[in-house]
Structure formats: structure tokens, C-alpha cells
Protein backbone atom coordinates (compact mmCIF):
# COMPACT_ATOMS: atom_id res chain seq x y z
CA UNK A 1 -59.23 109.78 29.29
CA UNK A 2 -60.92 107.76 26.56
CA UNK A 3 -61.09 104.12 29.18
CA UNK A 4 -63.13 106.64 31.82
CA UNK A 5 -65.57 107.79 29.14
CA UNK A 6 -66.21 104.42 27.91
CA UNK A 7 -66.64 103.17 31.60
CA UNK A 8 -69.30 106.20 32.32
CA UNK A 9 -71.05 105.07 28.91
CA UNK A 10 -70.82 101.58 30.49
CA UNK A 11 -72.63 102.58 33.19
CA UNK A 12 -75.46 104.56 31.61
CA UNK A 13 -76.56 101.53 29.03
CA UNK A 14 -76.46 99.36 32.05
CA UNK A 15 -78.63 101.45 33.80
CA UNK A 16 -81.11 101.44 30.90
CA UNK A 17 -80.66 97.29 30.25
CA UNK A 18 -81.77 97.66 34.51
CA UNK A 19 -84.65 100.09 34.21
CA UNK A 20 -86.80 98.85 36.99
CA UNK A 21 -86.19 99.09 40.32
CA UNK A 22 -86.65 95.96 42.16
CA UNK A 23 -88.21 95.70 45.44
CA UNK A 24 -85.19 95.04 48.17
CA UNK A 25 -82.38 96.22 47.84
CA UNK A 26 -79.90 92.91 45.90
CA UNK A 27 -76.61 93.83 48.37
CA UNK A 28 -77.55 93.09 51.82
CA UNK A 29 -75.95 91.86 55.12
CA UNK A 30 -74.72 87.99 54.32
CA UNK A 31 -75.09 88.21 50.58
CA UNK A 32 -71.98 86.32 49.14
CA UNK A 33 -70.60 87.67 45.90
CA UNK A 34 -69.36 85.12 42.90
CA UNK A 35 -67.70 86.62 39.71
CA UNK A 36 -65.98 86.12 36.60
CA UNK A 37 -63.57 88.78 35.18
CA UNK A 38 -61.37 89.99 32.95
CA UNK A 39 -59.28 93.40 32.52
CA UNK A 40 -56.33 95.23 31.47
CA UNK A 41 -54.35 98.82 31.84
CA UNK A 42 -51.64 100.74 31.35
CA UNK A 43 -48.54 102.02 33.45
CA UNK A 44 -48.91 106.09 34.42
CA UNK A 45 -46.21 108.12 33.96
CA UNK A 46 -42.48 106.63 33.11
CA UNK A 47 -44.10 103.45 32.83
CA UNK A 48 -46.90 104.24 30.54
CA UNK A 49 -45.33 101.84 27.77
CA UNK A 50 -46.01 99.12 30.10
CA UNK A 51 -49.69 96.94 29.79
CA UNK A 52 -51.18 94.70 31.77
CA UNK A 53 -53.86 92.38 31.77
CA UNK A 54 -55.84 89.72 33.61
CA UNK A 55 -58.52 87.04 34.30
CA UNK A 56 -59.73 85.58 36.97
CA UNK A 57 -62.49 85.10 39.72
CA UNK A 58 -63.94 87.06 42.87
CA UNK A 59 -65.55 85.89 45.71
CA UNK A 60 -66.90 87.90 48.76
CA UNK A 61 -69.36 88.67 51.43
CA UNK A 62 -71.43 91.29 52.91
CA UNK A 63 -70.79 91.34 56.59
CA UNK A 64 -73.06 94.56 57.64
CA UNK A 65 -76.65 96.25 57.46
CA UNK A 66 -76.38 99.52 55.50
CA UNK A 67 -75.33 102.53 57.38
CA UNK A 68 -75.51 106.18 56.79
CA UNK A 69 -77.86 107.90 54.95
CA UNK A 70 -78.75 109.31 51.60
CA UNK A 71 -76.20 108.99 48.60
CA UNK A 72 -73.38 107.91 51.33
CA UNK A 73 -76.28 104.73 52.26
CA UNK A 74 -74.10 101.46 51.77
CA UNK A 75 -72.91 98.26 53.55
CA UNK A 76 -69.27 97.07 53.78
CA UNK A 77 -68.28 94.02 52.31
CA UNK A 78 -64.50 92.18 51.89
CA UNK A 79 -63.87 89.96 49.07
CA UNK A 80 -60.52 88.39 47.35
CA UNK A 81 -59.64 88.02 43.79
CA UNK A 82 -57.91 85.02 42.22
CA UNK A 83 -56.25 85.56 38.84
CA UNK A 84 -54.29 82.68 37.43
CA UNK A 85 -54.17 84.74 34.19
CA UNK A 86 -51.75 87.93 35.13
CA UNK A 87 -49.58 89.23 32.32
CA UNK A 88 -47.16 92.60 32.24
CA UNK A 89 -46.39 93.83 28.96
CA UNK A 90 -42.79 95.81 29.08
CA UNK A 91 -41.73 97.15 25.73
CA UNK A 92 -39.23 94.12 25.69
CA UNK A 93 -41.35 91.25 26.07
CA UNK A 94 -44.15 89.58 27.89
CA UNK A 95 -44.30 88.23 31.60
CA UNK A 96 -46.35 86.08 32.42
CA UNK A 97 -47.64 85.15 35.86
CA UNK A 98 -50.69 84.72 38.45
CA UNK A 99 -52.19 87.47 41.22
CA UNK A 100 -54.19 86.60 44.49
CA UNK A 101 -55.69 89.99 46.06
CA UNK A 102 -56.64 89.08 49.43
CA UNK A 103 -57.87 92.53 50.28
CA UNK A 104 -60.68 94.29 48.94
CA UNK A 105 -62.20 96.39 51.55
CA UNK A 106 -65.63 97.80 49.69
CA UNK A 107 -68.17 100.04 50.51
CA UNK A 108 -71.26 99.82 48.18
CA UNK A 109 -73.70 102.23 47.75
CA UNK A 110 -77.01 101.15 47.93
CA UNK A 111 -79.55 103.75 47.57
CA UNK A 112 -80.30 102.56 44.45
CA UNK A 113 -81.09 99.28 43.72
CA UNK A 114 -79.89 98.49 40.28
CA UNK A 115 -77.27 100.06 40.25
CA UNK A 116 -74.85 99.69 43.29
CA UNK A 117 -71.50 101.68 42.92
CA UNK A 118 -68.81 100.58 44.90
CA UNK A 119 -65.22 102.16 46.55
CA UNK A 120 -62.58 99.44 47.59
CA UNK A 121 -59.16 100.14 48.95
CA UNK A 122 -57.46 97.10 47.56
CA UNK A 123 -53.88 94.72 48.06
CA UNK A 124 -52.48 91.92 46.65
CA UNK A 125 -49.29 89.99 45.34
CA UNK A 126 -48.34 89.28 41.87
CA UNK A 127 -46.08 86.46 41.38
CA UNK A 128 -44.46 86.02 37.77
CA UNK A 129 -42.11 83.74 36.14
CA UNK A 130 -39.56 86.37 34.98
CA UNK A 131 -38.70 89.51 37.07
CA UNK A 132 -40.92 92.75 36.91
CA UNK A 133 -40.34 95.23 35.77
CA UNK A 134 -37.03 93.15 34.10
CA UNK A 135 -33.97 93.40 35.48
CA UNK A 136 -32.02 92.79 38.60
CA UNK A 137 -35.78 92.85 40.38
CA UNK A 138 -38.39 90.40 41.97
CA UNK A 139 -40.62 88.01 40.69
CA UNK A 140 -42.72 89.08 43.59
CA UNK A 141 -44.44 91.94 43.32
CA UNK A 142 -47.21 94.34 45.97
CA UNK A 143 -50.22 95.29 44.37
CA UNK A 144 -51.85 98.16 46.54
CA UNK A 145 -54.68 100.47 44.89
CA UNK A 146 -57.71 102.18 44.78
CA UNK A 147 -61.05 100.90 42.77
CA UNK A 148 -64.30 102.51 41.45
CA UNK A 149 -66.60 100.30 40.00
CA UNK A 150 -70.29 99.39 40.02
CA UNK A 151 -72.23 96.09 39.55
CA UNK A 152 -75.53 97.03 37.23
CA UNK A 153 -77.78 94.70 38.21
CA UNK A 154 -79.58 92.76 34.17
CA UNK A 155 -81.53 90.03 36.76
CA UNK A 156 -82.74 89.97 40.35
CA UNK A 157 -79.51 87.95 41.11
CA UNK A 158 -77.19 88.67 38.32
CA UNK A 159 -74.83 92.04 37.63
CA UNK A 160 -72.44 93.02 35.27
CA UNK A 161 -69.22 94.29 37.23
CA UNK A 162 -67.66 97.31 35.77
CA UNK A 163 -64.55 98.50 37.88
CA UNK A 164 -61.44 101.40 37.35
CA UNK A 165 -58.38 100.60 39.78
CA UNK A 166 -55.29 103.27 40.50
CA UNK A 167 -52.83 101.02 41.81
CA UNK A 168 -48.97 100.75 42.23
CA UNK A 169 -47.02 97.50 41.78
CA UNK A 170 -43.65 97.21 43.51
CA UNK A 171 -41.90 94.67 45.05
CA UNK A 172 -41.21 96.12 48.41
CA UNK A 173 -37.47 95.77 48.03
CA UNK A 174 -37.33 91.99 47.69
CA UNK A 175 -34.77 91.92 45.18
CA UNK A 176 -31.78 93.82 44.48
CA UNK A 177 -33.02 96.61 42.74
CA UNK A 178 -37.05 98.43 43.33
CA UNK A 179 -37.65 100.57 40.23
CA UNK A 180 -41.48 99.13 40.74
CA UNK A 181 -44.14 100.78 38.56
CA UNK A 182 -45.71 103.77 40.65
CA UNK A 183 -48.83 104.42 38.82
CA UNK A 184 -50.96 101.79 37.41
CA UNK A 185 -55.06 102.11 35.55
CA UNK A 186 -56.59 99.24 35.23
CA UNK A 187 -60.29 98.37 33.37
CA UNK A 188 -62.32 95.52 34.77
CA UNK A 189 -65.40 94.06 33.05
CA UNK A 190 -67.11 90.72 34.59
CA UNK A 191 -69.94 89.13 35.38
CA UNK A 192 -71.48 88.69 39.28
CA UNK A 193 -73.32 86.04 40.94
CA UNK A 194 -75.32 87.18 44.42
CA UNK A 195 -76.77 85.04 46.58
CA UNK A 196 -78.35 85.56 49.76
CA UNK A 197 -76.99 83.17 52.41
């Protein structure tokens, strides 16, 4: 997949832009997380003529000391996203809409210090002016899913985010009919705030 190449390449010049290692580790317990963000995919499968994309903000806490040990080293930490700026592109025509995602359970690895990759299961609800997919659907739609991602630290307090997401969007049988979308990939870029409380 061309998006996963480009986000390993993302990775690798934001480790170089972060060569040094700095001397604590920038993810601890009580660090509170502030970022910017924008992103988009594609439907999988029978929806892969389908795009979306969105903007918005994140905000979240560390609540634990690391645990485990070596590569597995990390502390968990639950933020939400905001995005006023949600938009599905069907092959008819564009709808338009807003996404809060209340749940994002992550688990960041920390054995490195400037760069700390991250595994969230993830949920939230889109809501959208027209019906999604279109049809006899919902304009409430689930958001469940899966994200990879890493923030690549450029300052002691500042990281660009760089995050994949396999997700599913389906409105849980709120309206009449539930065709959903089962497979969703989404690429998020942004840029992260930490601050130490």
C-alpha cells in the first residue's frame, strides 16, 4: 500500500529531524496531550470508492508510570478527538458532518525517547447532515477502529503525530436500512503539544 510506505518514510525523516535523545523520557504519568490534526482515507473493499476526510483537535492524559519491559515498555493514556470538520465522499456526492471520538485507549511505547509509537483501540460517533452511506440510513453513524501511529518528538515539548486507523463506520441499526461501511483506512498527520502537569 502506497499511504503505509509513505507513513514508514514519515517516520524515518522524523526520526532523523529528532536525532538526539533527550534526557527523560517526554510521555510520562500526568503528561496531558494537546493536538491539531488533519486526515483522510478510503473505504476497503465494496466501499473502496468511498473517501473520507477530517480536521480537528485531540486532547488527553497519561494516567500511569510505564510498565513492562524492553520494546513492550509504555504507559497507558486515554484521550478524545473533536472533529468539527468530518466529510464522506460517496461516488454521488459529498456529506458533510462533525465526529467526537470519546475513546482512545493508547498504549505508547516509550523505550525510546523521540520517538514514541503508539497502539489505540478507538470509538466514536459521526453525525452528518445527510444520511451515510445515502439512502434509507442514519445520519448517525459508530466509528470503532484500530490505530498505529507515533508522535516524533522536533522539540523537548513538541511532536509531530503521524497515525494509520482500520476502522468500520456503521450506524448500529438506527435507521431503516445498515449497509454501513465495514472497512475503513484512514491517514492522520498533526501536530502535539505535551505538557507535564
Amino acid at each position: 500500500m502506497k499511504i503505509f510506505g509513505v507513513f514508514i518514510l514519515l517516520l524515518a525523516l522524523g526520526s532523523a529531524i529528532a536525532a538526539q535523545d533527550s534526557p527523560a523520557n517526554p510521555i510520562q504519568k500526568d503528561t496531558w496531550q494537546l493536538a491539531l490534526f488533519g486526515g483522510g482515507g478510503m473505504g476497503l473493499g465494496k466501499s473502496d470508492t468511498t473517501q473520507f476526510f477530517y480536521a480537528g483537535g485531540r486532547a488527553g492524559r497519561v494516567f500511569t508510570s510505564d510498565h513492562l519491559s524492553g520494546i513492550f515498555r509504555g504507559n497507558f493514556e486515554w484521550d478524545v478527538d473533536v472533529m468539527p470538520i468530518y466529510v464522506v465522499f460517496p461516488p454521488e456526492s459529498a456529506v458533510y458532518g462533525g465526529s467526537i471520538k470519546p475513546i482512545i485507549w493508547k498504549w505508547n511505547f516509550t523505550s525510546r525517547k523521540k520517538v514514541v509509537p503508539y497502539f489505540a483501540p478507538e470509538g466514536g460517533i459521526v453525525f452528518s447532515r445527510d444520511n451515510i452511506p445515502p439512502g434509507d440510513t442514519s445520519q448517525v453513524n459508530f466509528t470503532p477502529g484500530a490505530a498505529f501511529g507515533a508522535n516524533v518528538f522536533v522539540k523537548e515539548k513538541r511532536a509531530l503525530l503521524f497515525e494509520i486507523e482500520f476502522g468500520h463506520l456503521s450506524s448500529a441499526s438506527l435507521g431503516p436500512h445498515n449497509p454501513g461501511y465495514n472497512g475503513t483506512f484512514t491517514f492522520t498527520v498533526g501536530y502535539a503539544w505535551f505538557h507535564h502537569s
